[in-house]
C-alpha atoms as a PDB file:
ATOM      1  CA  UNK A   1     141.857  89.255  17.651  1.00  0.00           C
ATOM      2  CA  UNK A   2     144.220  86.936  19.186  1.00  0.00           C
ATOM      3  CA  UNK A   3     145.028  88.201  22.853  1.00  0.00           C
ATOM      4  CA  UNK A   4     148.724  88.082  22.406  1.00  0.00           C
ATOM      5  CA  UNK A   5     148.423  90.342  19.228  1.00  0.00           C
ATOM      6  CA  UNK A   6     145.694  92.735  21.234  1.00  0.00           C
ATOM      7  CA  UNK A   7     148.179  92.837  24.377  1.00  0.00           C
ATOM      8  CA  UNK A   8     151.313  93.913  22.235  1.00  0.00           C
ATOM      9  CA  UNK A   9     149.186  96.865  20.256  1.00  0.00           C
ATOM     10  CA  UNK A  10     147.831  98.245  24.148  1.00  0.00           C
ATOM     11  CA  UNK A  11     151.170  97.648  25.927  1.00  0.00           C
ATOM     12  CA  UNK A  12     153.224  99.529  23.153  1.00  0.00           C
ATOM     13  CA  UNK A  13     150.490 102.113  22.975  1.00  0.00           C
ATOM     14  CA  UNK A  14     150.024 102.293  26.503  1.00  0.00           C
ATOM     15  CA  UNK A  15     154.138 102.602  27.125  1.00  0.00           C
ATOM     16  CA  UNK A  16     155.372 104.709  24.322  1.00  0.00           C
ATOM     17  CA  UNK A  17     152.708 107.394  23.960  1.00  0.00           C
ATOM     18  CA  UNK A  18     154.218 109.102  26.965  1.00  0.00           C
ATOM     19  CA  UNK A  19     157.879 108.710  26.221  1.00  0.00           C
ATOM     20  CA  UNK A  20     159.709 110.744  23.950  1.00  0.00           C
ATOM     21  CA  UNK A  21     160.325 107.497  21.615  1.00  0.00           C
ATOM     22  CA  UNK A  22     157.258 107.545  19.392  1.00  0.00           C
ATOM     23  CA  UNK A  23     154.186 105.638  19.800  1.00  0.00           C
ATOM     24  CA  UNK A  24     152.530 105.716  15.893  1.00  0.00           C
ATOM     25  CA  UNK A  25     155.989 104.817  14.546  1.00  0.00           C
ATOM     26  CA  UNK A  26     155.976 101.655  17.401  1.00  0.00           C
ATOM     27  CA  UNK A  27     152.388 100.625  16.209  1.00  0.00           C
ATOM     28  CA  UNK A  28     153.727 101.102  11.919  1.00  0.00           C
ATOM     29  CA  UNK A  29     157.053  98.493  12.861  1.00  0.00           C
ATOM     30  CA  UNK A  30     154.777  96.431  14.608  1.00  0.00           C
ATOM     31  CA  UNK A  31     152.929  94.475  11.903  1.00  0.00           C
ATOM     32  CA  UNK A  32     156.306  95.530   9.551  1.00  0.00           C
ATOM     33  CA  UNK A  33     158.868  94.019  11.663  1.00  0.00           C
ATOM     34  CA  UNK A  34     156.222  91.100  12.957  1.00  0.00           C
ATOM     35  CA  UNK A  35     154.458  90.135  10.406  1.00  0.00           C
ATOM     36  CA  UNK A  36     151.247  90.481  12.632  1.00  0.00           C
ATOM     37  CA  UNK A  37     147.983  91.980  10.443  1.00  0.00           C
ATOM     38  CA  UNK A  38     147.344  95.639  11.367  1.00  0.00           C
ATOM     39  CA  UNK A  39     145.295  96.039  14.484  1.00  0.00           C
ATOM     40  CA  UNK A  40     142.680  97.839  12.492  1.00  0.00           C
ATOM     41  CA  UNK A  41     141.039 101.760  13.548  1.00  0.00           C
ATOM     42  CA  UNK A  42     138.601 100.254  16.205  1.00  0.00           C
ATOM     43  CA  UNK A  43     141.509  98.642  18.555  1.00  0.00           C
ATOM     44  CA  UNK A  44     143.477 101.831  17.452  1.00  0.00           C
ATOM     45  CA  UNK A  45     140.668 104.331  19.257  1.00  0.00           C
ATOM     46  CA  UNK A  46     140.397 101.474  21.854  1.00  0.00           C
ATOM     47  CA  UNK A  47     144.073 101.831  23.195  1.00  0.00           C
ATOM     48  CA  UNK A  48     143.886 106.069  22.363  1.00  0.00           C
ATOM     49  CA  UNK A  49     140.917 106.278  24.636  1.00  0.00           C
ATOM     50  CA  UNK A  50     143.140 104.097  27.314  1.00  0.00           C
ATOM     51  CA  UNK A  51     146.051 106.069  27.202  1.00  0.00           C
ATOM     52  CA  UNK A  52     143.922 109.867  27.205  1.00  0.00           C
ATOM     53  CA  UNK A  53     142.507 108.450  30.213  1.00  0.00           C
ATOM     54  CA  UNK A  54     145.784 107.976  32.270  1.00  0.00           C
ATOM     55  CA  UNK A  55     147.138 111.287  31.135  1.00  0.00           C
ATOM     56  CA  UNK A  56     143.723 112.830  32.488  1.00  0.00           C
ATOM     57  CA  UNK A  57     144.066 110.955  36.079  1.00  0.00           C
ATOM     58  CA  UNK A  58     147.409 111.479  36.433  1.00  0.00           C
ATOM     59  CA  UNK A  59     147.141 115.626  35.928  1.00  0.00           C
ATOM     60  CA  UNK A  60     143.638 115.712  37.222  1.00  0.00           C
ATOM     61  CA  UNK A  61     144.281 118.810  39.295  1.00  0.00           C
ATOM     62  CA  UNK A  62     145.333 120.543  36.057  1.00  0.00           C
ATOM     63  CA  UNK A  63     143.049 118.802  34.076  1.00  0.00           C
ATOM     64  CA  UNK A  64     139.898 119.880  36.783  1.00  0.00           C
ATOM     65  CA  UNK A  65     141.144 123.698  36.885  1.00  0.00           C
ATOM     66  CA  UNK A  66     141.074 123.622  32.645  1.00  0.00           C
ATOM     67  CA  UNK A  67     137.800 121.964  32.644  1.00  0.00           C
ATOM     68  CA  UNK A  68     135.985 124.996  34.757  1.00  0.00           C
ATOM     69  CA  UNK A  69     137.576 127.218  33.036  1.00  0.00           C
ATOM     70  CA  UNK A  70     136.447 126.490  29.310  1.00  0.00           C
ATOM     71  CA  UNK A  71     132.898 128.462  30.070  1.00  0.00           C
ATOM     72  CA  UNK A  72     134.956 131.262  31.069  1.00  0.00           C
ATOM     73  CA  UNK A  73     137.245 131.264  28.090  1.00  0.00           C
ATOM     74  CA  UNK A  74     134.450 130.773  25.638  1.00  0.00           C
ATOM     75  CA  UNK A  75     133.203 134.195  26.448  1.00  0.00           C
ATOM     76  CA  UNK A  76     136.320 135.630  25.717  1.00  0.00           C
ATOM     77  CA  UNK A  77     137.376 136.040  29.592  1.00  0.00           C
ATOM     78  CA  UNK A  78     141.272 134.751  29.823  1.00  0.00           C
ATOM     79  CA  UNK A  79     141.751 136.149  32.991  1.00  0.00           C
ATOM     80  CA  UNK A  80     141.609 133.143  35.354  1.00  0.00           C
ATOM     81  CA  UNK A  81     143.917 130.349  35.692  1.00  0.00           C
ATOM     82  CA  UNK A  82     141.106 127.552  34.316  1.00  0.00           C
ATOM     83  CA  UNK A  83     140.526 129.994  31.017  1.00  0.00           C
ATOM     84  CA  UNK A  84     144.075 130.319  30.494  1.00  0.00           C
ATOM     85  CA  UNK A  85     144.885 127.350  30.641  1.00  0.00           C
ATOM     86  CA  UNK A  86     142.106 126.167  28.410  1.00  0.00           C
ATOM     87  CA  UNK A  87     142.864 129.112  25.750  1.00  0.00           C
ATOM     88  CA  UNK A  88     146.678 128.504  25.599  1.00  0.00           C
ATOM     89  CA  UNK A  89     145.885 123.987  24.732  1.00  0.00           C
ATOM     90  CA  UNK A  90     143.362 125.273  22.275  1.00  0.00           C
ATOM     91  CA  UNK A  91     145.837 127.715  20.875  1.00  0.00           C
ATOM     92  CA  UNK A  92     148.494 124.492  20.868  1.00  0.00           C
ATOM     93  CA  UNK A  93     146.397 122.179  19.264  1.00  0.00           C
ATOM     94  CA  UNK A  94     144.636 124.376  16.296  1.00  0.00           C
ATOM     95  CA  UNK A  95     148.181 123.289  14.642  1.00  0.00           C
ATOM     96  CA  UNK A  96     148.221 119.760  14.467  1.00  0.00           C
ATOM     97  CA  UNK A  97     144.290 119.474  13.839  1.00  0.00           C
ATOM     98  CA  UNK A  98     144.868 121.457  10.340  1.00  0.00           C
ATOM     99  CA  UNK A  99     148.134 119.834   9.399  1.00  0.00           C
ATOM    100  CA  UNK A 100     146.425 116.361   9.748  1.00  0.00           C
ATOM    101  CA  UNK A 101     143.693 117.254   8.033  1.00  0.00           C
ATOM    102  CA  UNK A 102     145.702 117.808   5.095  1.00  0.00           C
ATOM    103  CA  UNK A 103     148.096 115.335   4.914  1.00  0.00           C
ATOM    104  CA  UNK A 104     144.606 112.911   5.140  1.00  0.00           C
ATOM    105  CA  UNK A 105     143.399 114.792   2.408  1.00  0.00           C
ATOM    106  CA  UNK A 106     146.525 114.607   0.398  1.00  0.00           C
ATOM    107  CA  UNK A 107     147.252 110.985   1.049  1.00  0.00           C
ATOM    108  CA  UNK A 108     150.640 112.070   2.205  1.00  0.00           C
ATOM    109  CA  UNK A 109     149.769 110.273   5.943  1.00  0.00           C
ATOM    110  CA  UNK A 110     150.123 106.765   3.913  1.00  0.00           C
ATOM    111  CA  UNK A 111     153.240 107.915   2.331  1.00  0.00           C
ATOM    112  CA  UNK A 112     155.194 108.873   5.311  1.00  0.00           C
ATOM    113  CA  UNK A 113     154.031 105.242   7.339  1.00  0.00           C
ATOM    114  CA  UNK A 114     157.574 103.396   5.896  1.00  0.00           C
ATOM    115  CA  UNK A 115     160.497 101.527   8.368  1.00  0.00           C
ATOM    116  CA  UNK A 116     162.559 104.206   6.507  1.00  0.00           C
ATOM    117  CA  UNK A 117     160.633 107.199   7.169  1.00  0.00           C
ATOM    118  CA  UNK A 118     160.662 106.361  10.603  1.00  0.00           C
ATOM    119  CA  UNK A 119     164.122 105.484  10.774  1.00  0.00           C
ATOM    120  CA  UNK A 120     165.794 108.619  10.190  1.00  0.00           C
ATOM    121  CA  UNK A 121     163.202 110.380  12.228  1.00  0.00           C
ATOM    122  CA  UNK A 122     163.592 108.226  15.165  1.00  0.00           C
ATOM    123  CA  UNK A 123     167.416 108.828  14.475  1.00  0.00           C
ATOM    124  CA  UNK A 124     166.843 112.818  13.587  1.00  0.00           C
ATOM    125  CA  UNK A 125     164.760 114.041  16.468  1.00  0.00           C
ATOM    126  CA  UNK A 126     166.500 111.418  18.876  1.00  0.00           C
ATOM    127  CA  UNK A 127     169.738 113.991  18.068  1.00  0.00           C
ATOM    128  CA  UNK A 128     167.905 117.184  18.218  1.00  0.00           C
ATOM    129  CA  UNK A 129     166.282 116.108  21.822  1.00  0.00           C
ATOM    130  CA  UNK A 130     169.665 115.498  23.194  1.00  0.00           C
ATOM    131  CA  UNK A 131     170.964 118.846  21.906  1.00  0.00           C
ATOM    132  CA  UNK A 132     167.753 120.896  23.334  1.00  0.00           C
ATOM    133  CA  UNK A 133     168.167 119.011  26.567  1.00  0.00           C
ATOM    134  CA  UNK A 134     172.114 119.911  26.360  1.00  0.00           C
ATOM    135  CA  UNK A 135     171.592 123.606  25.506  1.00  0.00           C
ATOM    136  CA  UNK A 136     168.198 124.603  27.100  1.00  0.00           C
ATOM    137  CA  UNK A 137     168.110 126.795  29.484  1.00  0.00           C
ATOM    138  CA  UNK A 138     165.741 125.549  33.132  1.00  0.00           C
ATOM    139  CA  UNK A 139     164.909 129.301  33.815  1.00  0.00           C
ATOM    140  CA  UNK A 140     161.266 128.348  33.098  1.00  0.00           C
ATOM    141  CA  UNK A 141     158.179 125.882  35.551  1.00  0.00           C
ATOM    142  CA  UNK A 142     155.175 124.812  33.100  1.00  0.00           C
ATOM    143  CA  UNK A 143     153.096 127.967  35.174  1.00  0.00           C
ATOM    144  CA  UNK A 144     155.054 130.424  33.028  1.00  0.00           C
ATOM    145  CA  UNK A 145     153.773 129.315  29.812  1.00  0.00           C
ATOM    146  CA  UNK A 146     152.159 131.714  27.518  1.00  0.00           C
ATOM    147  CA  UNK A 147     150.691 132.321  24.490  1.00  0.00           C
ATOM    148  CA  UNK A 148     153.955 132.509  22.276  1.00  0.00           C
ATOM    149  CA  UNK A 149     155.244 129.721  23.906  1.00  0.00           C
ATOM    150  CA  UNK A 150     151.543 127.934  23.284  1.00  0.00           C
ATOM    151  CA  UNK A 151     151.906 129.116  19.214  1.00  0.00           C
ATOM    152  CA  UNK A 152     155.760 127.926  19.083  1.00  0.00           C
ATOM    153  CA  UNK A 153     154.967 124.620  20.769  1.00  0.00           C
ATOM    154  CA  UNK A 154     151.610 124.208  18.574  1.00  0.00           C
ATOM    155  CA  UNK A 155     153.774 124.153  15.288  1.00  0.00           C
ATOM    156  CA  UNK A 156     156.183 122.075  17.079  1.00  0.00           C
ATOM    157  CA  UNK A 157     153.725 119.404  17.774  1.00  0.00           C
ATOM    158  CA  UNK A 158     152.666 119.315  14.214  1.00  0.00           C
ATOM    159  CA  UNK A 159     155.704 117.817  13.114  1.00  0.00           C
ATOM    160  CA  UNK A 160     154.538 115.005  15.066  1.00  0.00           C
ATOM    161  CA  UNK A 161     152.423 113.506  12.534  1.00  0.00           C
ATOM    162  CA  UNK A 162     155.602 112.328  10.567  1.00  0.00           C
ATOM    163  CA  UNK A 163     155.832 109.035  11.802  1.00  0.00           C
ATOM    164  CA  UNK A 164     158.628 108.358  14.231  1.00  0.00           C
ATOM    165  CA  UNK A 165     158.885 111.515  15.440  1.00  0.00           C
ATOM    166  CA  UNK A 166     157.385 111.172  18.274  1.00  0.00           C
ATOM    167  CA  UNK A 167     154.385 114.081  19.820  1.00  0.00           C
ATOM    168  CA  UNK A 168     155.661 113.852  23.440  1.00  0.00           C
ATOM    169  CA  UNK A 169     159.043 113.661  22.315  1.00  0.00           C
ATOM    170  CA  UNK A 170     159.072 116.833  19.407  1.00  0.00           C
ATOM    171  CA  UNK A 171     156.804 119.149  22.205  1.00  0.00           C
ATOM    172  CA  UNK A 172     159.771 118.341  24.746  1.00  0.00           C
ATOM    173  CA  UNK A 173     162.256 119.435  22.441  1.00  0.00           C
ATOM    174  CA  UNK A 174     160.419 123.037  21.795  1.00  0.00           C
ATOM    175  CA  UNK A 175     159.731 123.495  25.231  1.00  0.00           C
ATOM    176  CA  UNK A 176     163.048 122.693  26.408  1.00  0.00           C
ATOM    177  CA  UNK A 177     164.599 125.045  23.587  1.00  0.00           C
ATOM    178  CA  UNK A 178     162.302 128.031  24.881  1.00  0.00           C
ATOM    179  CA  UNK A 179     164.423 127.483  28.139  1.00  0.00           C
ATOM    180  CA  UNK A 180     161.728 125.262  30.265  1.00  0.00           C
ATOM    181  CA  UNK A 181     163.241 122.512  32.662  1.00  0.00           C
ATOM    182  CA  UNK A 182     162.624 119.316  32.302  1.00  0.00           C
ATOM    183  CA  UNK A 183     159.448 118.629  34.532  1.00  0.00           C
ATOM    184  CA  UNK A 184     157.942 121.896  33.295  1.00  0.00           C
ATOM    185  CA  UNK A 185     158.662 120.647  29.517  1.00  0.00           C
ATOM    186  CA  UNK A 186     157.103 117.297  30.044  1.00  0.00           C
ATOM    187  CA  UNK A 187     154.207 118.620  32.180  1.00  0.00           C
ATOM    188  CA  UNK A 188     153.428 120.512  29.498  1.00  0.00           C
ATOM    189  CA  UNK A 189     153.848 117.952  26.765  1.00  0.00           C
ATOM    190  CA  UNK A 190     151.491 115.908  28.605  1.00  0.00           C
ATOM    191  CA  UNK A 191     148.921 118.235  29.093  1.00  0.00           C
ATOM    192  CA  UNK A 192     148.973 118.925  25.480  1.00  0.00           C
ATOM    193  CA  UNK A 193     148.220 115.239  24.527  1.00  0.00           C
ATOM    194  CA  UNK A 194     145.090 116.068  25.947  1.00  0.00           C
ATOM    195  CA  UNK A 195     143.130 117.441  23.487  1.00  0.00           C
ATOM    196  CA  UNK A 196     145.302 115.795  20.629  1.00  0.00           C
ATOM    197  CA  UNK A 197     144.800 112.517  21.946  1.00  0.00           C
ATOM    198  CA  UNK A 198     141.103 113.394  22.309  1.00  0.00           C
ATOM    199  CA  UNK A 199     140.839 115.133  18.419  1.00  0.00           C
ATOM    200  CA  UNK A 200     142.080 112.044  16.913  1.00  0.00           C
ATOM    201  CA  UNK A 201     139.668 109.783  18.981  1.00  0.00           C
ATOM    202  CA  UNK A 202     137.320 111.359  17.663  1.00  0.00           C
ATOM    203  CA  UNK A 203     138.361 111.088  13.845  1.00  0.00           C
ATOM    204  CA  UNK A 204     139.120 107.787  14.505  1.00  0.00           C
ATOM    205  CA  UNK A 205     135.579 106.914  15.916  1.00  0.00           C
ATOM    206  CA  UNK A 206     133.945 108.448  13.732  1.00  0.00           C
ATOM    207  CA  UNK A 207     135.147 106.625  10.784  1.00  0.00           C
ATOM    208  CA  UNK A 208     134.257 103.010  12.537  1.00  0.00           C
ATOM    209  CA  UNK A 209     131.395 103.895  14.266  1.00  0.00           C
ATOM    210  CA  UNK A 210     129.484 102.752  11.232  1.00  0.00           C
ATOM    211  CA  UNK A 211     131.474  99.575  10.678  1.00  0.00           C
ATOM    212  CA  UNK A 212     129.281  96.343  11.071  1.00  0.00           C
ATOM    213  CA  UNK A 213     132.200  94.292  12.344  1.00  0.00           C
ATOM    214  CA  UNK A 214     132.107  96.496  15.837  1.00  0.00           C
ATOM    215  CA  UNK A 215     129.724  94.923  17.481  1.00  0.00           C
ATOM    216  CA  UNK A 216     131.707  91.725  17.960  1.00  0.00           C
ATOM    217  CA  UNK A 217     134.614  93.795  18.851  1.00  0.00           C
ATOM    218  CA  UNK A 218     133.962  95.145  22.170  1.00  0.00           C
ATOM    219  CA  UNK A 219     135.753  92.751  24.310  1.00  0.00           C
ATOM    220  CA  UNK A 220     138.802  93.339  22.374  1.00  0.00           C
ATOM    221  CA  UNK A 221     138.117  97.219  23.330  1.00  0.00           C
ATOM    222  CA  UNK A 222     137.446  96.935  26.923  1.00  0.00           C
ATOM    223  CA  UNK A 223     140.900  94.828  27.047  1.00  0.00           C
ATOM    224  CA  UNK A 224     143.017  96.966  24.512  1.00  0.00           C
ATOM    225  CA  UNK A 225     141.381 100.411  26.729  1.00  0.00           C
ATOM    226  CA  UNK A 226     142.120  98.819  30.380  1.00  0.00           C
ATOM    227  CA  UNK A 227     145.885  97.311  29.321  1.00  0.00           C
ATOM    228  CA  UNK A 228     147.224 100.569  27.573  1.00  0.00           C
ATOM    229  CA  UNK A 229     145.253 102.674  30.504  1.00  0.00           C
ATOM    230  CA  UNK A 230     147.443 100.632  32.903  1.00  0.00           C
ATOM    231  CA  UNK A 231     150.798 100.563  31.134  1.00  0.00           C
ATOM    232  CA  UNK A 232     150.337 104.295  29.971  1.00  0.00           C
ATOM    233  CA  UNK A 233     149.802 105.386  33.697  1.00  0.00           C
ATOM    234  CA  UNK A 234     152.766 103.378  34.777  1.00  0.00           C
ATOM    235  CA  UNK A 235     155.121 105.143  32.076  1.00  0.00           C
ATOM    236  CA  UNK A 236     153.688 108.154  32.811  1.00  0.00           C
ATOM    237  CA  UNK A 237     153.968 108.144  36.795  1.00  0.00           C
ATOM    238  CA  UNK A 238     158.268 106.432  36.384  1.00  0.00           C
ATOM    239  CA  UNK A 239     159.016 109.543  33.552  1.00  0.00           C
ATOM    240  CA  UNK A 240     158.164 112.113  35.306  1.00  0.00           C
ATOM    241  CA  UNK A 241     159.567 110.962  38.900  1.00  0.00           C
ATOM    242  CA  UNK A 242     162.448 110.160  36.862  1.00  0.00           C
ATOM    243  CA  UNK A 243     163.074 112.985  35.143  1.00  0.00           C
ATOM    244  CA  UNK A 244     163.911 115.085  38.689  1.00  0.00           C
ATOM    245  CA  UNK A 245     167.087 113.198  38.766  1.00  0.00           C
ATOM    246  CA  UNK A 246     168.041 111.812  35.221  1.00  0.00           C
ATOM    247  CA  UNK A 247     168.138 113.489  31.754  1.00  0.00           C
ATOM    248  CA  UNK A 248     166.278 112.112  28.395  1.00  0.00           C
ATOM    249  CA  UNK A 249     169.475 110.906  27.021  1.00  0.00           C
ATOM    250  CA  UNK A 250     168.673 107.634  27.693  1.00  0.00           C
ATOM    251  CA  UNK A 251     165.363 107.873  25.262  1.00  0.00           C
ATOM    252  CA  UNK A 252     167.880 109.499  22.726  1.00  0.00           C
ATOM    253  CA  UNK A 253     170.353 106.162  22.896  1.00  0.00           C
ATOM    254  CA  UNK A 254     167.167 104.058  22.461  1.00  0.00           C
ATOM    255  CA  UNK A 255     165.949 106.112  19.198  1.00  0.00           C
ATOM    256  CA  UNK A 256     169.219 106.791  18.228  1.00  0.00           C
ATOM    257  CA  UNK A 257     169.547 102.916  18.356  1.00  0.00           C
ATOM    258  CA  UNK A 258     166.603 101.825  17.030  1.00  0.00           C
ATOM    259  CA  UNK A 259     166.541 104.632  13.996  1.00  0.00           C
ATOM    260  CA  UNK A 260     170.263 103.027  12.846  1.00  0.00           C
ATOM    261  CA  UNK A 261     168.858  99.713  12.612  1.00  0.00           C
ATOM    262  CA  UNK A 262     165.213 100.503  10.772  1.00  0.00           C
ATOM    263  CA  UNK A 263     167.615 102.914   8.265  1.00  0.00           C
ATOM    264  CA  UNK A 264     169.898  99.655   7.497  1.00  0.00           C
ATOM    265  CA  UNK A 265     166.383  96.988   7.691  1.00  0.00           C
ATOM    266  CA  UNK A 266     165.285  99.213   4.946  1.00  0.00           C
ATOM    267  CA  UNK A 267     167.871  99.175   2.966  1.00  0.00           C
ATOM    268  CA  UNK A 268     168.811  95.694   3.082  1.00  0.00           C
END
């Protein structure tokens, strides 16, 4: 895979999968707007793994306390912070696991991959970000999430899968609508990506694992893992520093922006 091409895929991975502006609809325009051939599933888990892994350093502490608690939780104790924790992201990603399971099995994930589709979803959600963000209430930190919240938030993030939405992006929106401030909304949008991220590595593997072509792949990998690893945790680490001082309004004028033009592209 030419570097140039690999570099592109990791670095728009790596930048958007944080930021409320939509990664999968990024990666869809790419070989659309380009002309570039698709990446292909391999450099697609490659870049995945690379961004779950800066989302995992940068809330280690969180990530460490949700980790000891799983044992906990999976005897039915939810009385600790770790179990807790690791209940209410299992509760918030049982959603989006089913719902992409059946649009695969329908077909309809094909269907909704169009410059259109992701247009006036870019353009759609942009609008209803700025008016959560507007209207939300900050009466809320990410420790007062609970399992309501962690069902509302789930069905939220489902709505992801429609290309151009954007996961971070949609979980913000619900979070900030249940009256969580900004940090606390993102923290938990993050934290959330976790598993998510993780589920559809693992889909994603598992359909190339068997693929012959691999083996002469991994250098592509290791590059596509490390460059969206390194842009990821440099999005990651400017958002949420950012977002003590400055609203997401300037992600809305970007989607906004960009959702105008695919909506005329496609029509043209």
């Amino acid at each position: 895979m030419p570097i140039l091409h690999l570099a592109l895929v990791a670095l728009i991975q790596g930048i958007t999968e944080f930021l409320p502006i939509s990664s999968s609809g990024h990666l869809i325009l790419l070989p659309q707007l380009t002309g570039m051939a698709d990446q292909g599933q391999a450099i697609d888990v490659a870049v995945h793994v690379g961004t779950l892994g800066a989302v995992v350093l940068y809330f280690w502490s969180d990530v460490r306390v949700g980790l000891l608690g799983i044992p906990r939780m999976l005897t039915g104790r939810i009385d600790t912070p770790g179990s807790r924790l690791a209940f209410l992201l299992l509760i918030a990603t049982l959603p989006v696991i089913i719902a992409g399971l059946a649009l695969e099995v329908t077909g309809l994930d094909e269907a909704l991959r169009s410059a259109s589709v992701i247009g006036w979803t870019m353009l759609l959600f942009g609008l209803v970000l700025w008016w959560a963000d507007r209207v939300g209430a900050e009466r809320k930190a990410d420790t007062d999430w609970t399992l309501r919240d962690a069902v509302i938030l789930g069905l939220w993030q489902a709505v992801a899968l429609i290309p151009g939405t954007s996961r971070s992006g949609i979980c913000i929106t619900g979070a900030r609508f249940l009256g969580y401030d900004r940090h606390g909304a993102a923290k938990i949008s993050m934290l959330m990506s976790i598993p998510t991220i993780l589920a559809s590595g693992i889909l994603l593997g598992a359909e190339v694992a068997s693929d012959p072509a691999l083996s002469g792949m991994w250098g592509d990998i290791a590059i596509g893992a490390a460059l969206a690893f390194g842009a990821a945790l440099l999005a990651l680490t400017l958002m949420m520093r950012l977002l003590r001082t400055v609203s997401f309004t300037p992600y809305v004028v970007y989607r906004v922006v960009l959702g105008v033009f695919l909506i005329w592209w496609a029509a043209a």
